[in-house]
C-alpha atoms as a PDB file:
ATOM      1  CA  UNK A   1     218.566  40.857-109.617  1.00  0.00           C
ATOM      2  CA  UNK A   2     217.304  37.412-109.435  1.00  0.00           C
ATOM      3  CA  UNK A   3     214.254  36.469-106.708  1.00  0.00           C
ATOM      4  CA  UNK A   4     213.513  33.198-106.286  1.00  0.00           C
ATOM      5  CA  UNK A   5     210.157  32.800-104.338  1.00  0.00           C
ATOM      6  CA  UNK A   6     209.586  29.055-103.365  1.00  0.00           C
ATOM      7  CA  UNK A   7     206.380  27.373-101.080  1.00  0.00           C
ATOM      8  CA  UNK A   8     207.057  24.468 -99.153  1.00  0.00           C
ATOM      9  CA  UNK A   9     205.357  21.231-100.507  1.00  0.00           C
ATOM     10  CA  UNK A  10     203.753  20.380 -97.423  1.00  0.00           C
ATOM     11  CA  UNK A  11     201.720  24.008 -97.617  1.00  0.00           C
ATOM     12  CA  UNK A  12     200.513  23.628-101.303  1.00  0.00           C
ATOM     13  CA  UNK A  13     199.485  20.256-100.439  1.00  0.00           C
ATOM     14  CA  UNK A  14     197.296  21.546 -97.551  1.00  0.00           C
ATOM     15  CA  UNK A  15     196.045  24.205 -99.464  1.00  0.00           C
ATOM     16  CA  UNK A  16     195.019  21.924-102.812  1.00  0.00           C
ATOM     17  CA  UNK A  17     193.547  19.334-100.377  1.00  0.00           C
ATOM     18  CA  UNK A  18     191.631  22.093 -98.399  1.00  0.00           C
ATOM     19  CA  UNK A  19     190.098  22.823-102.118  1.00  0.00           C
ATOM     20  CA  UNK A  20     189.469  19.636-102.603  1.00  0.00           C
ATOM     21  CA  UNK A  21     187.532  18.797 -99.475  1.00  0.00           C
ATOM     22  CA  UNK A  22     185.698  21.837-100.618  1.00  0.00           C
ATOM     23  CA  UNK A  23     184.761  20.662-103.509  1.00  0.00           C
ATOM     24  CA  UNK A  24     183.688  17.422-102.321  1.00  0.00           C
ATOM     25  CA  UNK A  25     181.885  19.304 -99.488  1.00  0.00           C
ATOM     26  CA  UNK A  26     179.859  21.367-102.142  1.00  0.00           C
ATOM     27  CA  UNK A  27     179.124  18.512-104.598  1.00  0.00           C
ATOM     28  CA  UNK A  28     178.179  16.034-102.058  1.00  0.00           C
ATOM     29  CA  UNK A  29     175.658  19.040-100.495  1.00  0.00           C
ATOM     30  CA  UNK A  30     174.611  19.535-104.281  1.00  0.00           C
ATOM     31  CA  UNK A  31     173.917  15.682-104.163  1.00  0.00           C
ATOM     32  CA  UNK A  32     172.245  15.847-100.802  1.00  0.00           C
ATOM     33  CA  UNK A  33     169.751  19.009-102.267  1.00  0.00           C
ATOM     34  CA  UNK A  34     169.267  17.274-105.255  1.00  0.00           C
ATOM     35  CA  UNK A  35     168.111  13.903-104.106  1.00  0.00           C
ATOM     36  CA  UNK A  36     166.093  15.443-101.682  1.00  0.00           C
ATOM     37  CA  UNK A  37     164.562  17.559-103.818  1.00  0.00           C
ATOM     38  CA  UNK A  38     164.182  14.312-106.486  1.00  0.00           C
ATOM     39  CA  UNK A  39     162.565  12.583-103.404  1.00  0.00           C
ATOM     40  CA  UNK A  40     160.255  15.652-102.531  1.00  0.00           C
ATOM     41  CA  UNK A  41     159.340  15.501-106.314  1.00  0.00           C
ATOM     42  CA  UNK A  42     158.350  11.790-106.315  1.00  0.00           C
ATOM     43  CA  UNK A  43     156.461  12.254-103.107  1.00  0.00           C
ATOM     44  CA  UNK A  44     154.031  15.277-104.673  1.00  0.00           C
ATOM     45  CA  UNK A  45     153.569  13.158-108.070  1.00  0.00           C
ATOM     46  CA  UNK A  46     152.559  10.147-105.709  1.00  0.00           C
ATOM     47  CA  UNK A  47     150.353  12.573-103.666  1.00  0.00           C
ATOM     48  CA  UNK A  48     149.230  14.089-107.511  1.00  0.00           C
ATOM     49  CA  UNK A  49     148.810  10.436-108.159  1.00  0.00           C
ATOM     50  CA  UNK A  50     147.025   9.072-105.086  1.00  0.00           C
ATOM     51  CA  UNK A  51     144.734  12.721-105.149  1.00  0.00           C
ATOM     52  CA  UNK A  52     143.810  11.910-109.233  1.00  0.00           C
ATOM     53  CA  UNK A  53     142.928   8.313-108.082  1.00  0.00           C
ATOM     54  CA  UNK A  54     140.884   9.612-105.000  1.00  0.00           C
ATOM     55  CA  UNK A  55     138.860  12.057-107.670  1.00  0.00           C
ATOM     56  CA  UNK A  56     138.470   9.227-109.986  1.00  0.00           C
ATOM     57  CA  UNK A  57     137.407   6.494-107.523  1.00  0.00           C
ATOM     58  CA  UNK A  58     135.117   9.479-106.362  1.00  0.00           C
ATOM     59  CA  UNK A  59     133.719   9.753-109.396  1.00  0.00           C
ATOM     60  CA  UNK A  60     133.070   6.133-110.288  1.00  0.00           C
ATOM     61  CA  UNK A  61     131.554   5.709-107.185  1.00  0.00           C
ATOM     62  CA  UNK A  62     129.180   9.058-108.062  1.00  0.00           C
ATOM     63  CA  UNK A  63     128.871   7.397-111.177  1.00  0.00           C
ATOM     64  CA  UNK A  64     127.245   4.132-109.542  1.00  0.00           C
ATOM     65  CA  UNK A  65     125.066   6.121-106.939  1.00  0.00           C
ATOM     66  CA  UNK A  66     123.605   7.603-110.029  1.00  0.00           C
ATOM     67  CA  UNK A  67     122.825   4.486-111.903  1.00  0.00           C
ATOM     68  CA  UNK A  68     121.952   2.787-108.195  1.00  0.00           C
ATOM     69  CA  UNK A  69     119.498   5.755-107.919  1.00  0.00           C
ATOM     70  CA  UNK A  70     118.352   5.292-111.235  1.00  0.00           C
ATOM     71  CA  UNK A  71     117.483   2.054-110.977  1.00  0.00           C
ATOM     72  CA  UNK A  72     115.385   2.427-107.789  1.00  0.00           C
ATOM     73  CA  UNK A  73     113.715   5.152-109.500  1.00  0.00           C
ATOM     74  CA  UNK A  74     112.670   3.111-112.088  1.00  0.00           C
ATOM     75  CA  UNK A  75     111.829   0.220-109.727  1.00  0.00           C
ATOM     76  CA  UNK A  76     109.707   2.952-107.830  1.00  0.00           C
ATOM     77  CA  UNK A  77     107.674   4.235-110.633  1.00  0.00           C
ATOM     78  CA  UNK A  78     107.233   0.413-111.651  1.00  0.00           C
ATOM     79  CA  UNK A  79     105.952  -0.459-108.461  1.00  0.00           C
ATOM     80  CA  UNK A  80     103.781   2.761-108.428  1.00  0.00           C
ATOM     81  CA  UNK A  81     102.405   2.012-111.531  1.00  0.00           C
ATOM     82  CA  UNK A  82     101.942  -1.941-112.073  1.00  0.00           C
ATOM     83  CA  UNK A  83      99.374  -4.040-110.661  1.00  0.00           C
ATOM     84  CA  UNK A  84     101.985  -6.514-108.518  1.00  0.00           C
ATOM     85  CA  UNK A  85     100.116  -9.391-109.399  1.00  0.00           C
ATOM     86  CA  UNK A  86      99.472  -9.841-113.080  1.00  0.00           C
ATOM     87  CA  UNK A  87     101.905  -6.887-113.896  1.00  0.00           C
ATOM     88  CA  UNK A  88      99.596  -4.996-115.748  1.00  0.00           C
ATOM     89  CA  UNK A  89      98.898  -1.385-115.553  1.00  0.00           C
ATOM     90  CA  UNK A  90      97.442  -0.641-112.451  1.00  0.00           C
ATOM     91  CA  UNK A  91      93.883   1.562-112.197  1.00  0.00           C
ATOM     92  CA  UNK A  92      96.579   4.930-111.487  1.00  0.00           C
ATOM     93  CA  UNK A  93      98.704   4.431-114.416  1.00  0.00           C
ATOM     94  CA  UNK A  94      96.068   2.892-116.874  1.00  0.00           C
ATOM     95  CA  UNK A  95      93.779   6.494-116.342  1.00  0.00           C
ATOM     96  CA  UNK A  96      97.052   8.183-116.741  1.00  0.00           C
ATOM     97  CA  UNK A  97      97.681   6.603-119.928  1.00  0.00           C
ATOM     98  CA  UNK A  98      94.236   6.816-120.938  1.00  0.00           C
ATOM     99  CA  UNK A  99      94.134  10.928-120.331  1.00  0.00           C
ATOM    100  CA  UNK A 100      97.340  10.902-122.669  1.00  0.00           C
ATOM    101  CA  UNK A 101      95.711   9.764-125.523  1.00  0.00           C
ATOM    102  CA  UNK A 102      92.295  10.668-125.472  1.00  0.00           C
ATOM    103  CA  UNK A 103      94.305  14.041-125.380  1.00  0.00           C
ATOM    104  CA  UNK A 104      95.874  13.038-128.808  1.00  0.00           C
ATOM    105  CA  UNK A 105      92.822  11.750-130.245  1.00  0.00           C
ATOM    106  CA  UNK A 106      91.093  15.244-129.524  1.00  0.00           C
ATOM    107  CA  UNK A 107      93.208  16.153-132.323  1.00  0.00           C
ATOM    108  CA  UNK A 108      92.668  12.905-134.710  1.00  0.00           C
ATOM    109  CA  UNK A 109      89.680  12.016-136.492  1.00  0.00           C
ATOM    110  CA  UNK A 110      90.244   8.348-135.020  1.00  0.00           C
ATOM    111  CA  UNK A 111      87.875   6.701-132.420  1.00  0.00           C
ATOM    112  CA  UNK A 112      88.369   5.076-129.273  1.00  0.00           C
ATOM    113  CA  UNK A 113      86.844   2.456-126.726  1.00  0.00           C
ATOM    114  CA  UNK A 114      87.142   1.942-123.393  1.00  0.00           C
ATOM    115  CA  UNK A 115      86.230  -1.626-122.452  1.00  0.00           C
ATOM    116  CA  UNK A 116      85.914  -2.843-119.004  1.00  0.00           C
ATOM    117  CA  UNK A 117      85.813  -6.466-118.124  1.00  0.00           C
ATOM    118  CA  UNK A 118      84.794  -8.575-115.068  1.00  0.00           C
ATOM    119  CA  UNK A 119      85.542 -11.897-114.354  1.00  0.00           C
ATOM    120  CA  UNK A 120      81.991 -13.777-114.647  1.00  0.00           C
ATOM    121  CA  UNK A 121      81.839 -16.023-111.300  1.00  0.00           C
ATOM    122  CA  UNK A 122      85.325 -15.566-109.798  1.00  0.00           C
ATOM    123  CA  UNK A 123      84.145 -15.274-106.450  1.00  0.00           C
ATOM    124  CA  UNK A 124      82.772 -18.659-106.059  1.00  0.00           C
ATOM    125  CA  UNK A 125      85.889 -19.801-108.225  1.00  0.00           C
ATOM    126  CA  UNK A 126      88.287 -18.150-105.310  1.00  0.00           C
ATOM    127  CA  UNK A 127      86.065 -19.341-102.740  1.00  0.00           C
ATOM    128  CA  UNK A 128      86.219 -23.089-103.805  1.00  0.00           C
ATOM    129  CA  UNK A 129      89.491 -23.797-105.118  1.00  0.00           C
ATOM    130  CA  UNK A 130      91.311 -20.768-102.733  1.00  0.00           C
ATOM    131  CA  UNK A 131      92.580 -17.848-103.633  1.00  0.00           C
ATOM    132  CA  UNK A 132      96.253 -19.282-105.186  1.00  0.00           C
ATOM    133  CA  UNK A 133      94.343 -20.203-107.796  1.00  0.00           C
ATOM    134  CA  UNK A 134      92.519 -17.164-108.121  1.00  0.00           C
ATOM    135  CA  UNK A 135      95.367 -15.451-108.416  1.00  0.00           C
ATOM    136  CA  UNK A 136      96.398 -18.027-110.930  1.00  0.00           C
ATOM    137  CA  UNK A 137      93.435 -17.271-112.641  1.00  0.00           C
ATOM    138  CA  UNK A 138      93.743 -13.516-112.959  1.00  0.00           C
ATOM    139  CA  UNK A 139      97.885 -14.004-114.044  1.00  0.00           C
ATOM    140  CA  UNK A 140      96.333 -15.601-117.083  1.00  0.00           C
ATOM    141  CA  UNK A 141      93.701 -13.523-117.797  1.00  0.00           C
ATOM    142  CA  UNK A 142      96.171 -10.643-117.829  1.00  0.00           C
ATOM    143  CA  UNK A 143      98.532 -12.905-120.035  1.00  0.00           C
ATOM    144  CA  UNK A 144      96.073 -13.714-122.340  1.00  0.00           C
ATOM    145  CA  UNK A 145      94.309  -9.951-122.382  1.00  0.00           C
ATOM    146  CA  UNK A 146      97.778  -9.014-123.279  1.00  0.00           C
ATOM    147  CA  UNK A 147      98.145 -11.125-126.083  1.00  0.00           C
ATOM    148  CA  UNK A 148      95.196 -10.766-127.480  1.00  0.00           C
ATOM    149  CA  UNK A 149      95.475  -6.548-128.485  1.00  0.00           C
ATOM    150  CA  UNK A 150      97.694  -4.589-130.291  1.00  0.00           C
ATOM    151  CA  UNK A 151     100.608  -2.720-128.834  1.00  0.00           C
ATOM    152  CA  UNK A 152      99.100   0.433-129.149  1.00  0.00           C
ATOM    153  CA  UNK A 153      95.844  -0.306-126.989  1.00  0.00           C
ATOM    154  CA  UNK A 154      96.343   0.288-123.509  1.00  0.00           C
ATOM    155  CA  UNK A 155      95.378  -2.683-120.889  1.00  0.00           C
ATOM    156  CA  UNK A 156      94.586  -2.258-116.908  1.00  0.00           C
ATOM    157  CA  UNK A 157      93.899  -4.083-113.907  1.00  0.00           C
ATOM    158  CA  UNK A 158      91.696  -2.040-112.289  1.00  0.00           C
ATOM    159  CA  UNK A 159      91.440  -4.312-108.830  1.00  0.00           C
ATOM    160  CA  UNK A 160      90.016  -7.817-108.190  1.00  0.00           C
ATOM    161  CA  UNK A 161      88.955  -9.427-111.407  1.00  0.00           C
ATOM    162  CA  UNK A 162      87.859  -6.166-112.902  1.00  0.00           C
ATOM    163  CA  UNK A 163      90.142  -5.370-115.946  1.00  0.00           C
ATOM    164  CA  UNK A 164      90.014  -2.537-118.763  1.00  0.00           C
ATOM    165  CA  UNK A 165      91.279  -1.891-121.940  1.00  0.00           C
ATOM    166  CA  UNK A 166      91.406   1.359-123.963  1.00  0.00           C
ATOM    167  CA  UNK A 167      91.324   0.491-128.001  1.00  0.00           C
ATOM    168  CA  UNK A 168      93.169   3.172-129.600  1.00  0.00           C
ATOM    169  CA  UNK A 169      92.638   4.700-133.619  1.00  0.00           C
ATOM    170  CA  UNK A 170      89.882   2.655-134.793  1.00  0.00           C
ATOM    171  CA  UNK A 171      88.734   3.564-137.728  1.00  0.00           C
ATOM    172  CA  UNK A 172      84.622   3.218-136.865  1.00  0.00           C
ATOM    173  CA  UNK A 173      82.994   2.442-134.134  1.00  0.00           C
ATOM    174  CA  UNK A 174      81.605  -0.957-135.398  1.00  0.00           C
ATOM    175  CA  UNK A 175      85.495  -2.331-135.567  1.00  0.00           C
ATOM    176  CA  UNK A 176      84.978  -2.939-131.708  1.00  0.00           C
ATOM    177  CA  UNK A 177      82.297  -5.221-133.165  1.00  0.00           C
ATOM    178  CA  UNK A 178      85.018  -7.879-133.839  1.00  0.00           C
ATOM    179  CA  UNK A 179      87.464  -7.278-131.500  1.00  0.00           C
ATOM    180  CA  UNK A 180      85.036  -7.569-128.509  1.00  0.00           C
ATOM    181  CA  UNK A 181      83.818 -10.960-129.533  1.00  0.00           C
ATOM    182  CA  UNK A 182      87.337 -12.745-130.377  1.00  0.00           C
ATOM    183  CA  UNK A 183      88.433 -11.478-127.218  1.00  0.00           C
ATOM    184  CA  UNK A 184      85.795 -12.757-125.334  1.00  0.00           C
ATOM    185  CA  UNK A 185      85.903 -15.967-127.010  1.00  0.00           C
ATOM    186  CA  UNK A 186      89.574 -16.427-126.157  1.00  0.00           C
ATOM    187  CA  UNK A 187      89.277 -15.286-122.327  1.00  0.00           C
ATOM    188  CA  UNK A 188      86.492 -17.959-122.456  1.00  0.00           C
ATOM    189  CA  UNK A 189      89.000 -21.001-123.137  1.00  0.00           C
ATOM    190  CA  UNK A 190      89.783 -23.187-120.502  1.00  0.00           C
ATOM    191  CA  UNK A 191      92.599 -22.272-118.029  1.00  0.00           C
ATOM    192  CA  UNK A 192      94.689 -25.611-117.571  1.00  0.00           C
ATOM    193  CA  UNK A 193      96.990 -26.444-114.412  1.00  0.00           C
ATOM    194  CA  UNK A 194      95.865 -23.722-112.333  1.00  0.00           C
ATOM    195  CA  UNK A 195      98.093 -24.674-109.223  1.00  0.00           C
ATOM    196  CA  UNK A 196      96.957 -28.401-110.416  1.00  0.00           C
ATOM    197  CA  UNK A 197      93.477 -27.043-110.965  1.00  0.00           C
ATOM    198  CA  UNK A 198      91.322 -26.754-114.657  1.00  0.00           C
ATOM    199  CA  UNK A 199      88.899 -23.362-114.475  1.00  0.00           C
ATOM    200  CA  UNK A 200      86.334 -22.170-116.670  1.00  0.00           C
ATOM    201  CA  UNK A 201      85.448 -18.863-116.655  1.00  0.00           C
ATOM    202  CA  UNK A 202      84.452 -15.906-119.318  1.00  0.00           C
ATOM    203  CA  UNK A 203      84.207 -12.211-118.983  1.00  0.00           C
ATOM    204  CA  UNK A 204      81.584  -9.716-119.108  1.00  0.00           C
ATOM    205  CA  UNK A 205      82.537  -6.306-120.889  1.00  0.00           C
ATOM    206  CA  UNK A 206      80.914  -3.086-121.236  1.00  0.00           C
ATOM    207  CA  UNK A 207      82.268  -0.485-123.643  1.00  0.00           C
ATOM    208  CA  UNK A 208      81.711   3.229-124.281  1.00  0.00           C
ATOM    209  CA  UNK A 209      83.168   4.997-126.835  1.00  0.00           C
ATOM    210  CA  UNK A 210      85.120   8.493-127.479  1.00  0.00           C
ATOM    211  CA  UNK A 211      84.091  10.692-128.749  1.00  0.00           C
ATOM    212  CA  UNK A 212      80.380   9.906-129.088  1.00  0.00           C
ATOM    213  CA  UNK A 213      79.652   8.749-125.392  1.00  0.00           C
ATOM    214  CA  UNK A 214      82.211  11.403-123.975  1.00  0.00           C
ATOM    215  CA  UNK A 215      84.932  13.200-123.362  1.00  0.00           C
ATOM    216  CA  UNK A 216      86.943  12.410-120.633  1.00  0.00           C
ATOM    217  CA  UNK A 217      87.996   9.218-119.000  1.00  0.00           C
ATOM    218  CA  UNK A 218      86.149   9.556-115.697  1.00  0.00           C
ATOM    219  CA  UNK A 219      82.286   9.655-117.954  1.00  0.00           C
ATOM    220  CA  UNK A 220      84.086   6.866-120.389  1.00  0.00           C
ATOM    221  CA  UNK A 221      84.955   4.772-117.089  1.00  0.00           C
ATOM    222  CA  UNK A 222      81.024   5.431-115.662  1.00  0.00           C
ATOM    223  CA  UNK A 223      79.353   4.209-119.026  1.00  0.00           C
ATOM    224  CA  UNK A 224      82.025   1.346-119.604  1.00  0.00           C
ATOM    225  CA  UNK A 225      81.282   0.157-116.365  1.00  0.00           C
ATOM    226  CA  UNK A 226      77.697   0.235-116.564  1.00  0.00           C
ATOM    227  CA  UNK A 227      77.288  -1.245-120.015  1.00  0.00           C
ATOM    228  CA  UNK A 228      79.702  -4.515-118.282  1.00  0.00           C
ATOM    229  CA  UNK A 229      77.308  -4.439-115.143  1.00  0.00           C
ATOM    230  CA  UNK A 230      74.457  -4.639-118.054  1.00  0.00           C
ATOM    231  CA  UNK A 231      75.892  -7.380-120.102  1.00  0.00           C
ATOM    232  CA  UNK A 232      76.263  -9.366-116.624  1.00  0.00           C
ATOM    233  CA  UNK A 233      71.878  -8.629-116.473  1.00  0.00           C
ATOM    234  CA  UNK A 234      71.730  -9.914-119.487  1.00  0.00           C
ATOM    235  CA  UNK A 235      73.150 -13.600-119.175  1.00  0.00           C
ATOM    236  CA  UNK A 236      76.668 -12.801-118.290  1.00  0.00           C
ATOM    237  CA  UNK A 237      79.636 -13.520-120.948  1.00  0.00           C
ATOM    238  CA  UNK A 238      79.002 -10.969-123.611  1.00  0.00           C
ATOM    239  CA  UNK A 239      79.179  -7.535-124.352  1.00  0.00           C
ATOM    240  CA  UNK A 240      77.406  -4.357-124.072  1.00  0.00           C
ATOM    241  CA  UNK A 241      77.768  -0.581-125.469  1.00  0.00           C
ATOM    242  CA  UNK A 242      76.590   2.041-123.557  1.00  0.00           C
ATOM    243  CA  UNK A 243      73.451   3.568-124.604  1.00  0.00           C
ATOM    244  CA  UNK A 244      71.556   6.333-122.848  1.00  0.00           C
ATOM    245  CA  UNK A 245      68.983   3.554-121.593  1.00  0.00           C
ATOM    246  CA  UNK A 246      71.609   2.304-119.062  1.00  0.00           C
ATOM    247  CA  UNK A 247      72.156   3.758-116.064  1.00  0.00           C
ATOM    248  CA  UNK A 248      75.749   4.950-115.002  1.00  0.00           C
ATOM    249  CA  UNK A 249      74.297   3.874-111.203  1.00  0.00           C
ATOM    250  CA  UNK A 250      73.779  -0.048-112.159  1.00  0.00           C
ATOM    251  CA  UNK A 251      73.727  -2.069-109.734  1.00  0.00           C
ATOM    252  CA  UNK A 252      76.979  -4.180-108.898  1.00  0.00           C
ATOM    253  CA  UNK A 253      76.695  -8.148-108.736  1.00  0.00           C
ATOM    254  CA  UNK A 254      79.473 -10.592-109.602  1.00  0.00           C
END
């Protein structure tokens, strides 16, 4: 027997094109899922992106609230500590200081001096020629105070025209001898083109020395200042160390 089994064309044309739309159904949904899921992709690494930026531009910014912080803290303890008008340690800070090292020398066979200085006359010197040129006046006293000692001494304005200086690791006592007079002698120069004004002026000074007149700063400040209120007794523009003959209680006078 022979069979012969034969489709129409017209079916097996339906049925391949009804595969093909198939496939064209399925790889055009494959496209579909696959660009959205490329798009859905781009989108989190943008939003990974964007988030990464955010953390860094967060951190940047913590960064320079820091250093902003920083800097007012520093400008802070500046202001806390320096005299606003000269710039020199103010009376706070310098007795800080000073405790510091007399705390060091405890332990060094070195001596010290505390020297204060007033201003002999300013008052009638602010009074006359007003007080822009007393502050002139003090501004370069402090300049030249300052350029007159060594980088380890310590140098204060303790308020008006009363200034003090602690000389660190002499090797004597008598060095002060020296130091006292030259810097006496150069606060004594003339001060030219004070706001279009020449003063004169010198400074009285009064030292006391660690550790033979004490221990602390608070009896060093006492006899300093009443060896300078002696020196002014005793003419004015010289200096004085504290002896137990002068009395801590002295008498101020400008």
């Amino acid at each position: 027997f022979q069979v012969a089994v034969s489709v129409p064309a017209d079916e097996l044309r339906s049925a391949l094109l009804a595969r093909q739309k198939r496939s064209w159904g399925m790889t055009a949904l494959f496209s579909v899922l696959l660009i959205a899921a490329s798009g859905a992709l781009f989108k989190g690494l943008q939003r990974q992106h964007q988030f990464f930026h955010a953390i860094r531009r967060a951190d940047e910014e913590k960064h320079e609230l820091i250093e902003q912080l920083e800097r007012e803290k520093a400008r802070a303890i500046e202001l806390a500590s320096c005299d606003h008008l000269t710039g020199l340690h103010n009376r706070r800070m310098f007795t800080q200081l000073a405790v510091s090292h007399l705390e060091y020398a405890k332990r060094s066979r070195k001596h010290y001096a505390l020297a204060y200085l007033d201003l002999d006359r300013f008052k009638l010197i602010n009074d006359s020629l007003g007080h822009h040129v007393g502050d002139r006046l003090l501004c370069e006293v402090a300049t030249r105070l300052r350029e007159s000692v060594r980088s380890a001494d310590v140098v204060g304005r303790m308020g008006g025209d009363e200034f003090a200086v602690l000389f660190t690791g002499l090797d004597k006592d008598e060095d002060i001898d020296g130091i006292a007079s030259k810097l006496l002698e150069v606060l004594a120069e003339p001060y030219r083109n004070l706001d279009g004004h020449d003063g004169q002026t010198a400074a009285s000074m009064g030292i006391a020395f660690f550790p033979r007149d004490g221990h602390d700063i608070s009896t060093l400040s006492r006899y300093a200042d009443a060896a300078m209120y002696q020196s002014k007794r005793a003419g004015r523009g010289r200096y004085s160390v504290y002896d137990v003959g002068i009395s801590p209680t002295a008498e101020r006078r400008n």
